[in-house]
Every structure is written in structure tokens, then in C-alpha cells.
PDB file of N, CA and C in Angstrom:
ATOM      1  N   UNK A   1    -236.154  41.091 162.139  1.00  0.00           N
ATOM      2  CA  UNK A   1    -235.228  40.084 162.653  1.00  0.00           C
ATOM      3  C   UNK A   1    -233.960  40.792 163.128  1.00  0.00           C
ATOM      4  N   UNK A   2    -233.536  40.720 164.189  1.00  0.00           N
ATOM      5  CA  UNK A   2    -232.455  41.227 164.708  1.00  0.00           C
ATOM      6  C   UNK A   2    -231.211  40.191 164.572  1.00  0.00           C
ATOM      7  N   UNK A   3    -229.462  40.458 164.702  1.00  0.00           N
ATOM      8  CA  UNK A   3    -228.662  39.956 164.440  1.00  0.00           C
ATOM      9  C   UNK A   3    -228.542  38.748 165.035  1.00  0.00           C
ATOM     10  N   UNK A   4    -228.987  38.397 166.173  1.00  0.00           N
ATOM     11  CA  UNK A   4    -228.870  37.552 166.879  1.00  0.00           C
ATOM     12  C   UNK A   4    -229.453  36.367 166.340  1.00  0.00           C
ATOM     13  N   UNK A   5    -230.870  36.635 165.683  1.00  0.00           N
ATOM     14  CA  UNK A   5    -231.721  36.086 165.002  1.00  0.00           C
ATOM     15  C   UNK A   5    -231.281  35.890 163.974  1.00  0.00           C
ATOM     16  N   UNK A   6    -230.451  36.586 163.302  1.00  0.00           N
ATOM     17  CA  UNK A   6    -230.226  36.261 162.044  1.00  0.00           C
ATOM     18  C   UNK A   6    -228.698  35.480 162.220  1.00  0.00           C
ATOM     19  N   UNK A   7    -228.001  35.486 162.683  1.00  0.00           N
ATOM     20  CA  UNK A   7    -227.055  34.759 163.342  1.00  0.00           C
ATOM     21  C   UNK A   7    -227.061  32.935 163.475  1.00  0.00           C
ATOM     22  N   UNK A   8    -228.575  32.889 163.974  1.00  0.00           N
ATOM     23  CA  UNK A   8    -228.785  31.772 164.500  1.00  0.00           C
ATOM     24  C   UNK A   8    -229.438  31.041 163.111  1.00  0.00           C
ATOM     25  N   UNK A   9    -230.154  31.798 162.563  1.00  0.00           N
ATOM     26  CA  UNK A   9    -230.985  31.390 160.890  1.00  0.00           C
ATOM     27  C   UNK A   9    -229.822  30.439 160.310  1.00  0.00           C
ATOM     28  N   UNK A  10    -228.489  31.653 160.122  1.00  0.00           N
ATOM     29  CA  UNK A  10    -227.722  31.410 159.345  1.00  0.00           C
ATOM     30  C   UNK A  10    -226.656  29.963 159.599  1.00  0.00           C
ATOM     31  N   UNK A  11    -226.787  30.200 160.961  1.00  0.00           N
ATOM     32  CA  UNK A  11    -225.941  28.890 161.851  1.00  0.00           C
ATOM     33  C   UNK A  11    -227.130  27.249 161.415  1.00  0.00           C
ATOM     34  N   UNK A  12    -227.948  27.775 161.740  1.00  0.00           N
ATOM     35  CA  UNK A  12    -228.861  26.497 161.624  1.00  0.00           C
ATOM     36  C   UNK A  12    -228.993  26.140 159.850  1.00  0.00           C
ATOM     37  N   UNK A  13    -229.120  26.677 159.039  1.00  0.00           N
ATOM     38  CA  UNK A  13    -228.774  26.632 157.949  1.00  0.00           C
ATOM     39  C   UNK A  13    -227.711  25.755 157.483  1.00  0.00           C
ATOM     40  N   UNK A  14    -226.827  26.154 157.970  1.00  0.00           N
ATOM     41  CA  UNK A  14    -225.048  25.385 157.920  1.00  0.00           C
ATOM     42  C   UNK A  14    -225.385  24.214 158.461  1.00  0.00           C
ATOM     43  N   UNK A  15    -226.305  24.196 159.361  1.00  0.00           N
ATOM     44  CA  UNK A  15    -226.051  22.206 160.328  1.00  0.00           C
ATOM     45  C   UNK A  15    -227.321  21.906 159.081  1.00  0.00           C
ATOM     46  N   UNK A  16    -228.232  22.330 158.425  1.00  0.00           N
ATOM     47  CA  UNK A  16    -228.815  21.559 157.481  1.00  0.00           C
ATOM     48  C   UNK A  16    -228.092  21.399 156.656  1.00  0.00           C
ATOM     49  N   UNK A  17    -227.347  21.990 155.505  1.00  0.00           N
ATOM     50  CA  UNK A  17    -226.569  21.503 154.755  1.00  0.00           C
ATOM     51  C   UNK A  17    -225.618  20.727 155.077  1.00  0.00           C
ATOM     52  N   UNK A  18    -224.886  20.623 155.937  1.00  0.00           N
ATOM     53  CA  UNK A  18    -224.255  19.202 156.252  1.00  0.00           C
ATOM     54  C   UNK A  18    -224.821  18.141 156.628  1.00  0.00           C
ATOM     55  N   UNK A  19    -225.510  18.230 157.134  1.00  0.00           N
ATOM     56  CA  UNK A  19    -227.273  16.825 157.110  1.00  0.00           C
ATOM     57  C   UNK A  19    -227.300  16.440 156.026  1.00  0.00           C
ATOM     58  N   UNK A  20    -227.514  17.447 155.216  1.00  0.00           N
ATOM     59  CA  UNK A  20    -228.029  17.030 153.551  1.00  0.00           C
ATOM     60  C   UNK A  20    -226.643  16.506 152.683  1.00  0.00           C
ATOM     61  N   UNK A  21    -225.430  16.985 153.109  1.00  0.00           N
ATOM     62  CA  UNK A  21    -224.894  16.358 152.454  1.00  0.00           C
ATOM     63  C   UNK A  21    -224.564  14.968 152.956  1.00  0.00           C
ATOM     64  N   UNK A  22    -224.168  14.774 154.631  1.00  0.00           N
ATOM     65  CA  UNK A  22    -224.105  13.127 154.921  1.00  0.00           C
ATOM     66  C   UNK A  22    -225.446  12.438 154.515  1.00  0.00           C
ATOM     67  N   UNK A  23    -226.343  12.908 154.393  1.00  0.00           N
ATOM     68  CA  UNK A  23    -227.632  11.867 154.110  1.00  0.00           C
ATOM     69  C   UNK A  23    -227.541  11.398 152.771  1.00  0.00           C
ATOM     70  N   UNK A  24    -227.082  12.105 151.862  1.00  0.00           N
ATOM     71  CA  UNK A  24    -227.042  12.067 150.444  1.00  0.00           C
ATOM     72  C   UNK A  24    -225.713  10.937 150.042  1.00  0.00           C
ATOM     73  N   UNK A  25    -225.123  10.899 151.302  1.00  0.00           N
ATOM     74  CA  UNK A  25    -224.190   9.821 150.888  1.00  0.00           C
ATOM     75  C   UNK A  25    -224.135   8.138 150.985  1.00  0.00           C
ATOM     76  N   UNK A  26    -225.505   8.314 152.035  1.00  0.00           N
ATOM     77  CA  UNK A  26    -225.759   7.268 152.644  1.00  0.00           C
ATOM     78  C   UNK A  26    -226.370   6.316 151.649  1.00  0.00           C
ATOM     79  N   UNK A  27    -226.830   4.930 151.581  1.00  0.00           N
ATOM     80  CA  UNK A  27    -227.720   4.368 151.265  1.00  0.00           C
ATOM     81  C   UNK A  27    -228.640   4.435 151.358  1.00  0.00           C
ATOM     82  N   UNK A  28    -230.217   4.152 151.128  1.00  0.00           N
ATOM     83  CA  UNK A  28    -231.685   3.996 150.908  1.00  0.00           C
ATOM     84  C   UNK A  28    -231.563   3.323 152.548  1.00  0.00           C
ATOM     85  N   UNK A  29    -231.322   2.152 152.832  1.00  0.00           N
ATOM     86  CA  UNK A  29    -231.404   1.587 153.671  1.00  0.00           C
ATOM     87  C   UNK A  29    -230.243   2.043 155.152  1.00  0.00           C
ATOM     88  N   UNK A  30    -229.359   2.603 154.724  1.00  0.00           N
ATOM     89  CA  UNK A  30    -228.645   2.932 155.909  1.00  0.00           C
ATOM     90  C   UNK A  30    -229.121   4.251 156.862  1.00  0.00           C
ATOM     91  N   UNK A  31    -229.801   4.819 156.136  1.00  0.00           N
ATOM     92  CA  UNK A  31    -230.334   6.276 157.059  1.00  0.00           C
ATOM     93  C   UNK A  31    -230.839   6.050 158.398  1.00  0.00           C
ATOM     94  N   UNK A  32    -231.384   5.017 158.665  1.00  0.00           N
ATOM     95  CA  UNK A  32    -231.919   5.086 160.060  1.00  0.00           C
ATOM     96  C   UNK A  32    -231.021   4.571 160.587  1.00  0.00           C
ATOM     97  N   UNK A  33    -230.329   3.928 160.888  1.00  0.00           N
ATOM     98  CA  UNK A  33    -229.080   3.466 161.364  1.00  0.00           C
ATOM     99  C   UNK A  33    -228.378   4.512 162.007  1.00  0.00           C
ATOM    100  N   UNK A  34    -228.509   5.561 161.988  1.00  0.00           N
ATOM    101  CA  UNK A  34    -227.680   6.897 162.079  1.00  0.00           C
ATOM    102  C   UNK A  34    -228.487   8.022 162.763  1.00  0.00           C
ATOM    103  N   UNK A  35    -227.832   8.081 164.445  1.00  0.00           N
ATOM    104  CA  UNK A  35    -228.411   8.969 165.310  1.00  0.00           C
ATOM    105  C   UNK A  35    -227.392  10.833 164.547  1.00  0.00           C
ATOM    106  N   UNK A  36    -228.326  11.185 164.163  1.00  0.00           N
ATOM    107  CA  UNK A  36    -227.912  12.899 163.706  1.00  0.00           C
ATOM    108  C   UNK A  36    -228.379  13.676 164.397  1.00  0.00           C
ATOM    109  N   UNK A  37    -227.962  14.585 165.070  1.00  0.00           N
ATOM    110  CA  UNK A  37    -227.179  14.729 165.314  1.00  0.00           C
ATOM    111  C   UNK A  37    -226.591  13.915 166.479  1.00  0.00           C
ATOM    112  N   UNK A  38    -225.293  13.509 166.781  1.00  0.00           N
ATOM    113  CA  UNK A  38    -224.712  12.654 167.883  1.00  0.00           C
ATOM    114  C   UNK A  38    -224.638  13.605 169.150  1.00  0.00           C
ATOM    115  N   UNK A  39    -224.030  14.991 168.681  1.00  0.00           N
ATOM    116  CA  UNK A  39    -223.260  15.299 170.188  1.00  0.00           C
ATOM    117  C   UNK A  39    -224.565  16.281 170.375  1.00  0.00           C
ATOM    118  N   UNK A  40    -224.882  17.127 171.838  1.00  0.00           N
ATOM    119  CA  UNK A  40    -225.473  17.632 171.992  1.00  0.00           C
ATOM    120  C   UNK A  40    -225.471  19.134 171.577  1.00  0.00           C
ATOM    121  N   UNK A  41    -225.784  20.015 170.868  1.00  0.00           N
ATOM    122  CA  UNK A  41    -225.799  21.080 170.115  1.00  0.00           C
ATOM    123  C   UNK A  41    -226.578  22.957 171.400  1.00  0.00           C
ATOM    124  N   UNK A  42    -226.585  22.253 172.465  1.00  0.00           N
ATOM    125  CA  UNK A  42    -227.878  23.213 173.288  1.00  0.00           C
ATOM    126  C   UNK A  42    -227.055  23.251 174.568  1.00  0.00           C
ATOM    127  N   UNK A  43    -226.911  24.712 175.059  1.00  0.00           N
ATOM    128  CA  UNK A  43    -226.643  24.676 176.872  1.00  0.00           C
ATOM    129  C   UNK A  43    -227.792  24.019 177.156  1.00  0.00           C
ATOM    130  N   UNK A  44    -227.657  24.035 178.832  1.00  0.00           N
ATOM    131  CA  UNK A  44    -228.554  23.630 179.483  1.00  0.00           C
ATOM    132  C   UNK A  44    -230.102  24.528 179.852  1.00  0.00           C
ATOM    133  N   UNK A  45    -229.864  25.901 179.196  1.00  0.00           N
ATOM    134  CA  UNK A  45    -231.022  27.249 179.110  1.00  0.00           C
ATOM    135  C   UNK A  45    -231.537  26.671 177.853  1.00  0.00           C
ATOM    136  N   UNK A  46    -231.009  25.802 176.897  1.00  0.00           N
ATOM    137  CA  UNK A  46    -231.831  25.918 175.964  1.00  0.00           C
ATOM    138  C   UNK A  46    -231.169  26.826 174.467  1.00  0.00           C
ATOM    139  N   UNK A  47    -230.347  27.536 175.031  1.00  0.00           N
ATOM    140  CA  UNK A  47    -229.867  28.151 173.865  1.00  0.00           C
ATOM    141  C   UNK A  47    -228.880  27.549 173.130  1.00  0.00           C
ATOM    142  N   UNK A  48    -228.603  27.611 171.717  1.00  0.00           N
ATOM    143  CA  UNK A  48    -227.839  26.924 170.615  1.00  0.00           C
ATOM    144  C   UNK A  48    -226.632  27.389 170.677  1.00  0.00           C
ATOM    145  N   UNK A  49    -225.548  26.121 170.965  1.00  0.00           N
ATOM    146  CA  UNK A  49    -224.174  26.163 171.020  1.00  0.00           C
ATOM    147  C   UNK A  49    -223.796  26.225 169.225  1.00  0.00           C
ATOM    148  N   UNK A  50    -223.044  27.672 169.226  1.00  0.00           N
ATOM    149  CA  UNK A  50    -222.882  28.069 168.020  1.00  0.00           C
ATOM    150  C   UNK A  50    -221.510  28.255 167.688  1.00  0.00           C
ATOM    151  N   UNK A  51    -220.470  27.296 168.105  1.00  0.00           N
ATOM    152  CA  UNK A  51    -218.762  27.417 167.846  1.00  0.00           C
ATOM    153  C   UNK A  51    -218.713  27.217 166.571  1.00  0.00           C
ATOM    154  N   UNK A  52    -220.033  25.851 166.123  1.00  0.00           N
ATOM    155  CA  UNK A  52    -218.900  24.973 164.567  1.00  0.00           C
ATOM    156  C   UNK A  52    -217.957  23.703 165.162  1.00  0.00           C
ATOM    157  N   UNK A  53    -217.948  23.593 166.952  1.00  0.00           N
ATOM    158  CA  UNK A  53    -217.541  22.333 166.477  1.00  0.00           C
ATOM    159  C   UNK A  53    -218.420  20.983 167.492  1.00  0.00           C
ATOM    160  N   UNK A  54    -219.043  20.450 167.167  1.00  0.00           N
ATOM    161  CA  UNK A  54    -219.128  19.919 166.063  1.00  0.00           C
ATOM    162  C   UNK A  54    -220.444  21.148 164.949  1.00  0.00           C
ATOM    163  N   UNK A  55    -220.134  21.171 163.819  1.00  0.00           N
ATOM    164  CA  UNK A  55    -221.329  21.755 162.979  1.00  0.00           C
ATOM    165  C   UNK A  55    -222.066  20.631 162.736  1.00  0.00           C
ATOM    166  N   UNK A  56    -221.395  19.486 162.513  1.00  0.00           N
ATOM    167  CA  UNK A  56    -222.532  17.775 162.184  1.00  0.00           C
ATOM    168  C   UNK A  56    -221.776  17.018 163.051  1.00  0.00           C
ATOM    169  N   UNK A  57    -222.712  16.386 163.237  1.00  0.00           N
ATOM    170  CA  UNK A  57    -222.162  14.725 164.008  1.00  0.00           C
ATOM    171  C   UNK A  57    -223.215  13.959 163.778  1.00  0.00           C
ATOM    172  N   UNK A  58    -222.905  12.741 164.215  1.00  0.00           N
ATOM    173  CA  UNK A  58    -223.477  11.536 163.614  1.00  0.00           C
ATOM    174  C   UNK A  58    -222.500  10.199 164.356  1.00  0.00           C
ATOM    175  N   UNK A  59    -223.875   9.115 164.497  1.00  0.00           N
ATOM    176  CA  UNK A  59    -223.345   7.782 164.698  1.00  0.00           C
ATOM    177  C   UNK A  59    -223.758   6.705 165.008  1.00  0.00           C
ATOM    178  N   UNK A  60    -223.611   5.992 164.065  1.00  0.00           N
ATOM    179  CA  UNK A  60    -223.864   4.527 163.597  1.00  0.00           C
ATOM    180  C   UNK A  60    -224.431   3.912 164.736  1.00  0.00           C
ATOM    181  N   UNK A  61    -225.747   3.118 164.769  1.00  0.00           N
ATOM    182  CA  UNK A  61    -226.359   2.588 165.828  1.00  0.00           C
ATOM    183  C   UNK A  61    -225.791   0.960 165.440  1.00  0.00           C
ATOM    184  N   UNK A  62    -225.115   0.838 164.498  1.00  0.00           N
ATOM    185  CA  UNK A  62    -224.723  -0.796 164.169  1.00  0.00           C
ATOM    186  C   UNK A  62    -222.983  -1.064 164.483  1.00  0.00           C
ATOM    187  N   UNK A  63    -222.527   0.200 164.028  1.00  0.00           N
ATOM    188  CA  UNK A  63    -221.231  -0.165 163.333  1.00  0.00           C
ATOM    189  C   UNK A  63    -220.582   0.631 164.589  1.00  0.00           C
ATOM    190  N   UNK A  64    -220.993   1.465 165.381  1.00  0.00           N
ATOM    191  CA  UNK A  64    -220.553   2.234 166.700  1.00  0.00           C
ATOM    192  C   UNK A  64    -219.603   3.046 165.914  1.00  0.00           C
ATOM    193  N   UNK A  65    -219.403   3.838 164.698  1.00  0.00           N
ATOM    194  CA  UNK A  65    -218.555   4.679 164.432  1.00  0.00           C
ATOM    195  C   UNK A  65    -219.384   5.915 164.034  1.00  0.00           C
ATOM    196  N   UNK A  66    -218.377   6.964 164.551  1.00  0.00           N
ATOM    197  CA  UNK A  66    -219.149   8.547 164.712  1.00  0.00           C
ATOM    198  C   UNK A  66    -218.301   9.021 164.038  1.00  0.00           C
ATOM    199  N   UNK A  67    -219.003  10.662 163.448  1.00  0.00           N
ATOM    200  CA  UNK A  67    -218.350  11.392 162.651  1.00  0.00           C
ATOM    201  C   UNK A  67    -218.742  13.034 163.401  1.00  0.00           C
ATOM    202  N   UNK A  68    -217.504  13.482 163.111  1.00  0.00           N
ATOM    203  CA  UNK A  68    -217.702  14.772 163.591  1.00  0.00           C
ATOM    204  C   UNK A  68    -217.213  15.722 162.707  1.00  0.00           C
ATOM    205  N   UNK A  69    -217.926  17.056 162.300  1.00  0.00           N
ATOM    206  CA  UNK A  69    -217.277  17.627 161.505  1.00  0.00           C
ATOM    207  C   UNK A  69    -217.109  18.887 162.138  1.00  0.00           C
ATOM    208  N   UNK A  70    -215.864  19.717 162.208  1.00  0.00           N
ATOM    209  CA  UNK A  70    -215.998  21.298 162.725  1.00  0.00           C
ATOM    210  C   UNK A  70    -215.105  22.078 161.673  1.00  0.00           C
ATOM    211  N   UNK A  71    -216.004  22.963 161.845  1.00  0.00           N
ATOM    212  CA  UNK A  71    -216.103  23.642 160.691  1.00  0.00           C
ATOM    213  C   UNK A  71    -215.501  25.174 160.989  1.00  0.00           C
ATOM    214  N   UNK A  72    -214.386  25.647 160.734  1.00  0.00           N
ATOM    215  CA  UNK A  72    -213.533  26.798 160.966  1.00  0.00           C
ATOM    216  C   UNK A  72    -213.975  27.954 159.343  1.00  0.00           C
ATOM    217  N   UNK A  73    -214.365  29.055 159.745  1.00  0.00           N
ATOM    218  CA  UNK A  73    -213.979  30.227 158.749  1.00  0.00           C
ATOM    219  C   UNK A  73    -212.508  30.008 158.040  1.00  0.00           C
ATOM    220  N   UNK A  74    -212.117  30.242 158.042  1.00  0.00           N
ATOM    221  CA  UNK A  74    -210.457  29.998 157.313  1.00  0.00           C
ATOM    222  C   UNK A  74    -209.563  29.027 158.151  1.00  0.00           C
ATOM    223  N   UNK A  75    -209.475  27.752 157.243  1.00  0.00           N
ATOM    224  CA  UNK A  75    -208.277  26.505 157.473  1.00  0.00           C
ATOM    225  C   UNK A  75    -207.097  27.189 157.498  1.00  0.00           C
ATOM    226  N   UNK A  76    -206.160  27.253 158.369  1.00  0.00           N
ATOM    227  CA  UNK A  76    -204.874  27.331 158.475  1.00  0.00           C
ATOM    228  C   UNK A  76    -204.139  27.232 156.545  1.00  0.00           C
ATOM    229  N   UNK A  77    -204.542  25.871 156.832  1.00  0.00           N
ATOM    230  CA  UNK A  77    -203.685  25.159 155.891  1.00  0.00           C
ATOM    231  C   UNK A  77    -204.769  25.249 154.230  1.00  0.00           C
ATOM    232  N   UNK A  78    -205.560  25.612 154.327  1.00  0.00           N
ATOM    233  CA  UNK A  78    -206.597  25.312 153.412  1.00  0.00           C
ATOM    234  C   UNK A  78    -207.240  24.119 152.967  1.00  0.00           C
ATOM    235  N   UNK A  79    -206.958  23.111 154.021  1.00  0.00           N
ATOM    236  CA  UNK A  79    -206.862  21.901 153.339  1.00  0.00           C
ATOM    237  C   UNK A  79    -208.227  21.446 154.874  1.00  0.00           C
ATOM    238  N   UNK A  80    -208.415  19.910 154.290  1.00  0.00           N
ATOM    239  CA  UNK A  80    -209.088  19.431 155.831  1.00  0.00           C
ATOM    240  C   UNK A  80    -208.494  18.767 155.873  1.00  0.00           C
ATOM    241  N   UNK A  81    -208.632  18.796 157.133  1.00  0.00           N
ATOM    242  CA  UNK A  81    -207.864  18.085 158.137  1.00  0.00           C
ATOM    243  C   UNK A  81    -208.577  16.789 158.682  1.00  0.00           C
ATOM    244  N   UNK A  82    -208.184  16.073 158.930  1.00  0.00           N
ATOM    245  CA  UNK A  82    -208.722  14.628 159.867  1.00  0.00           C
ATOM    246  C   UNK A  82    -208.040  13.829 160.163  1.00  0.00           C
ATOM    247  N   UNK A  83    -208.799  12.711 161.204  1.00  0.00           N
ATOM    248  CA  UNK A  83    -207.915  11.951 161.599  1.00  0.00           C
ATOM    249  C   UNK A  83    -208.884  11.080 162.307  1.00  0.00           C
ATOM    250  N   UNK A  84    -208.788  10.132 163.133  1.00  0.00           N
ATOM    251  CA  UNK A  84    -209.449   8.629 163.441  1.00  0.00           C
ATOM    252  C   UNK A  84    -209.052   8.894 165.080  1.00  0.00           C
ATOM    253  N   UNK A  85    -210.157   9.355 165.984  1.00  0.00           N
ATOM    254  CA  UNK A  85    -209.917   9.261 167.250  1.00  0.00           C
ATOM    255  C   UNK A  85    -210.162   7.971 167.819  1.00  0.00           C
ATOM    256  N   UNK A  86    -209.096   7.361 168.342  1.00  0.00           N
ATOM    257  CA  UNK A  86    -209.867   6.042 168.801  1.00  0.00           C
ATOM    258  C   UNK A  86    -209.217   6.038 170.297  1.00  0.00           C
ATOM    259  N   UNK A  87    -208.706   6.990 171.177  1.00  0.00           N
ATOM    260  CA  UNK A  87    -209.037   7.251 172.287  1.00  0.00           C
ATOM    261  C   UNK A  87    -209.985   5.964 173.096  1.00  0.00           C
ATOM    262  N   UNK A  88    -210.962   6.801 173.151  1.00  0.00           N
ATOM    263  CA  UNK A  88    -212.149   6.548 173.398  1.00  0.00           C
ATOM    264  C   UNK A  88    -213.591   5.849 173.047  1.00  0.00           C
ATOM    265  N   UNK A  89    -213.132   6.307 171.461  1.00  0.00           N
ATOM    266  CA  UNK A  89    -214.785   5.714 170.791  1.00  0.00           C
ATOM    267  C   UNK A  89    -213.554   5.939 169.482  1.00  0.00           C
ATOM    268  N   UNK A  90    -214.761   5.627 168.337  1.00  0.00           N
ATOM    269  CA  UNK A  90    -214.117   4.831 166.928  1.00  0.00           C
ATOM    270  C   UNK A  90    -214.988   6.329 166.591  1.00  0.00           C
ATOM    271  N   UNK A  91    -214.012   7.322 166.463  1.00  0.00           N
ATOM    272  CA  UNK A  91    -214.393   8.631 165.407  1.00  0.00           C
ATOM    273  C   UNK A  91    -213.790   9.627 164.075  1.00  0.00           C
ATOM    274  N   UNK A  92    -214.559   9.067 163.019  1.00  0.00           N
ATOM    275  CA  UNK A  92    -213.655   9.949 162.266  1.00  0.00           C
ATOM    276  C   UNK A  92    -213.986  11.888 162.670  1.00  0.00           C
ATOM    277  N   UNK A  93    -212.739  12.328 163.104  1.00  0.00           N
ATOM    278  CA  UNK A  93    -212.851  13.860 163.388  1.00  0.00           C
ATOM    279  C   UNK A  93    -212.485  14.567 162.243  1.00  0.00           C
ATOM    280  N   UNK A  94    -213.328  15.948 161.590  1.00  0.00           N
ATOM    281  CA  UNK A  94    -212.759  16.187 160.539  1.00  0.00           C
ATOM    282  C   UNK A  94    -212.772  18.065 160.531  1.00  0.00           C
ATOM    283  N   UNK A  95    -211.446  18.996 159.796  1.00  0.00           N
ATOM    284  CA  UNK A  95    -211.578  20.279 160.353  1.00  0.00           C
ATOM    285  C   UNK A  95    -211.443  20.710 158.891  1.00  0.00           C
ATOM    286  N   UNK A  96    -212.619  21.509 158.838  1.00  0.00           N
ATOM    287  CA  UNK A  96    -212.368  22.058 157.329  1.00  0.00           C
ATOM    288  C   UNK A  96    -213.344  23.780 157.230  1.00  0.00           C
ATOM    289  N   UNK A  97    -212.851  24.409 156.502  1.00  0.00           N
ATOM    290  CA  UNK A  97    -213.744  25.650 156.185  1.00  0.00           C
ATOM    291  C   UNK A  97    -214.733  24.959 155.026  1.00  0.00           C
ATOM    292  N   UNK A  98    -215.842  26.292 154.882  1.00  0.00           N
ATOM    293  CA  UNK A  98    -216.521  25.494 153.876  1.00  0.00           C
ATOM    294  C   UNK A  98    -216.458  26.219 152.062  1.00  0.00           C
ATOM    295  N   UNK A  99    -215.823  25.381 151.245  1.00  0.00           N
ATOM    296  CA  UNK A  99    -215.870  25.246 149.746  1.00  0.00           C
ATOM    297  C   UNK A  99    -215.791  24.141 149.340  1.00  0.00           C
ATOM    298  N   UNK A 100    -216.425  24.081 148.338  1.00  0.00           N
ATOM    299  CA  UNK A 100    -216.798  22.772 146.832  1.00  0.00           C
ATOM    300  C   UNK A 100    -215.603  22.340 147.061  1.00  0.00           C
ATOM    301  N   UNK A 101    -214.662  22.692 146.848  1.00  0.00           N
ATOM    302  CA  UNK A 101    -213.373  21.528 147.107  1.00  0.00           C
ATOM    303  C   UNK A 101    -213.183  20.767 148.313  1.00  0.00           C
ATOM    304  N   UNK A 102    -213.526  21.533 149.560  1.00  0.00           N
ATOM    305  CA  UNK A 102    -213.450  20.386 150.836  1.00  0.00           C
ATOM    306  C   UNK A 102    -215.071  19.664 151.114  1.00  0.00           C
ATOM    307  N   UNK A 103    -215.767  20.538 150.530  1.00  0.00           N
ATOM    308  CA  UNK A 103    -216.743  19.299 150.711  1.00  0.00           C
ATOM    309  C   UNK A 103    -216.812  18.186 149.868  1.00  0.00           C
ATOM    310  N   UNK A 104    -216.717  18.454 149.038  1.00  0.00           N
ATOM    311  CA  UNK A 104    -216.096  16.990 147.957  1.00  0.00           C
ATOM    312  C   UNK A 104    -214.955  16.258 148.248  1.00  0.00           C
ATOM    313  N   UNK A 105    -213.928  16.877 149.195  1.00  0.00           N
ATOM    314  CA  UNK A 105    -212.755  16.095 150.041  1.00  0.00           C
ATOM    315  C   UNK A 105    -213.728  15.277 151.063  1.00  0.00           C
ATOM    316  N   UNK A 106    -214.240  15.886 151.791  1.00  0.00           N
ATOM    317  CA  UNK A 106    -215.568  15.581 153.166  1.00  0.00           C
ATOM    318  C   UNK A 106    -216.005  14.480 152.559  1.00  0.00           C
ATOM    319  N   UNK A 107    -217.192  14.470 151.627  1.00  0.00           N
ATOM    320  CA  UNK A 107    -217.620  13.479 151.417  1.00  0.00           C
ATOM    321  C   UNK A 107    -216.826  11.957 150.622  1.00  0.00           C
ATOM    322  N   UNK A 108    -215.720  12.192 150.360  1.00  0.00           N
ATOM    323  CA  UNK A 108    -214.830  11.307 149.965  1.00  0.00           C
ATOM    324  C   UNK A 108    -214.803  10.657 150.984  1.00  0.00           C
ATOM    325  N   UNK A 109    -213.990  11.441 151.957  1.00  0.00           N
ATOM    326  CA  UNK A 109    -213.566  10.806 153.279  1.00  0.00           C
ATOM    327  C   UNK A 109    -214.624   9.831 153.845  1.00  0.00           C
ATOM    328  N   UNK A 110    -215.761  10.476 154.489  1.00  0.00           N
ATOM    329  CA  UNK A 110    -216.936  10.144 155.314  1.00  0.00           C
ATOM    330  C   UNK A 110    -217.307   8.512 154.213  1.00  0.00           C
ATOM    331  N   UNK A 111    -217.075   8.770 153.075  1.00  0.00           N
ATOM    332  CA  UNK A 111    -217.776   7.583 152.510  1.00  0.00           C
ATOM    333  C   UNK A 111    -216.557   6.261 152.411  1.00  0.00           C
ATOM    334  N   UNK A 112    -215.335   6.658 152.428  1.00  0.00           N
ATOM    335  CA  UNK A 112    -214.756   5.510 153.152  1.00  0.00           C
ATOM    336  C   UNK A 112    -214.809   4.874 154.228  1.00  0.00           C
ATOM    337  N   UNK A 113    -215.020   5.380 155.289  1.00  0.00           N
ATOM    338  CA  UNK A 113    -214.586   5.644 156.512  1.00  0.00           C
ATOM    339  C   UNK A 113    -216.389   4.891 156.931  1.00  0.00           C
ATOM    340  N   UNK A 114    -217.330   4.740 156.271  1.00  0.00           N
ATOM    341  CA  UNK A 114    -218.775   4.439 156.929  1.00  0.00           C
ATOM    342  C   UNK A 114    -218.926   3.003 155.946  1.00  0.00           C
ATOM    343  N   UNK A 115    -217.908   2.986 155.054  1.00  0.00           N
ATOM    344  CA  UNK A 115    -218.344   1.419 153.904  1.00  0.00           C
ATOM    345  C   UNK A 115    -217.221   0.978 153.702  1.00  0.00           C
ATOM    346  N   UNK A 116    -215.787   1.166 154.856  1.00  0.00           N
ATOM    347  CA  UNK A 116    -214.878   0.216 154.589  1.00  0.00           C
ATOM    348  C   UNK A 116    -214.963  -0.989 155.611  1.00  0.00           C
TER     349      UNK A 116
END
């Protein structure tokens, strides 16, 4: 396996565990409700857009609210960040590196924000 390959293992890895953790938050009954990924993840060759942002997305086929998560190596601030784009569409946007403390911030958030 060359770096490139292993690059991409490791990237695709990261968008499963954030799958697994929004799915795990969801209800029995709410999972299908929910186009995962939302935004498109691929150039147009086919090859995997690998920034981190979005690393997950997602969005509600009932409730029209999307979630985006991008995911930075080191937070500025250490903290995540978010905020409610409503621009355009009804999105919670959220910027965090990844540790047990912001994903347990993450899923706090995401589970207000999909059952308020």
C-alpha cells in the first residue's frame, strides 16, 4: 500500500466514525429520514475530496435541517466551534479537531439541534 493509499484508508475511516457516531444518536426510527452523506465528497474524475470539510454531512428529508461537520487537525481555540447557517438553508455548521471531549461536545450539540 503506498501513501496515497494509505492516506485515503485513513481519511475514509474518519468519515466512518462520524457516521457511526451521528447514527448512534439518532432514533430506531429516524435513520432513514437522513440523506448521509449530504454534500458531495468526489471531483468530477472520481477522486475523493480529502480537506475535512465537510468530514460528515447529513440532512433531514422531513425537517430540511443539515449538519455539517469539518474537522481541522488543531482548533485554534481548542474548543468547537458552531453556529446555525440560515443564509440559505437551516444548517447546523460545526469546526472541531478530533478528541473525546469535542466529540461528546458534537454529539451534545447535533442532538439538540435534530430534537428541538
Amino acid at each position: 500500500m503506498n501513501l496515497n493509499e494509505l492516506h485515503e484508508q485513513s481519511y475514509s475511516e474518519l468519515e466512518d466514525y462520524w457516521n457511526h457516531v451521528f447514527l448512534n444518536l439518532l432514533k430506531e426510527q429516524d435513520k432513514e429520514n437522513w440523506i448521509i452523506p449530504y454534500y458531495n465528497t468526489f471531483f468530477s474524475n472520481g477522486q475523493k475530496i480529502m480537506d475535512m470539510n465537510p468530514i460528515f454531512s447529513a440532512k433531514s428529508k422531513m425537517s430540511h435541517k443539515s449538519i455539517r461537520i469539518i474537522q481541522e487537525a488543531v482548533n485554534e481555540e481548542d474548543d468547537v466551534q458552531y453556529w446555525i447557517d440560515t443564509s440559505e438553508k437551516n444548517e447546523l455548521v460545526m469546526v472541531c479537531s478530533l478528541s473525546k471531549q469535542h466529540v461528546q461536545k458534537v454529539k451534545q450539540i447535533i442532538e439538540r439541534w435534530i430534537y428541538e
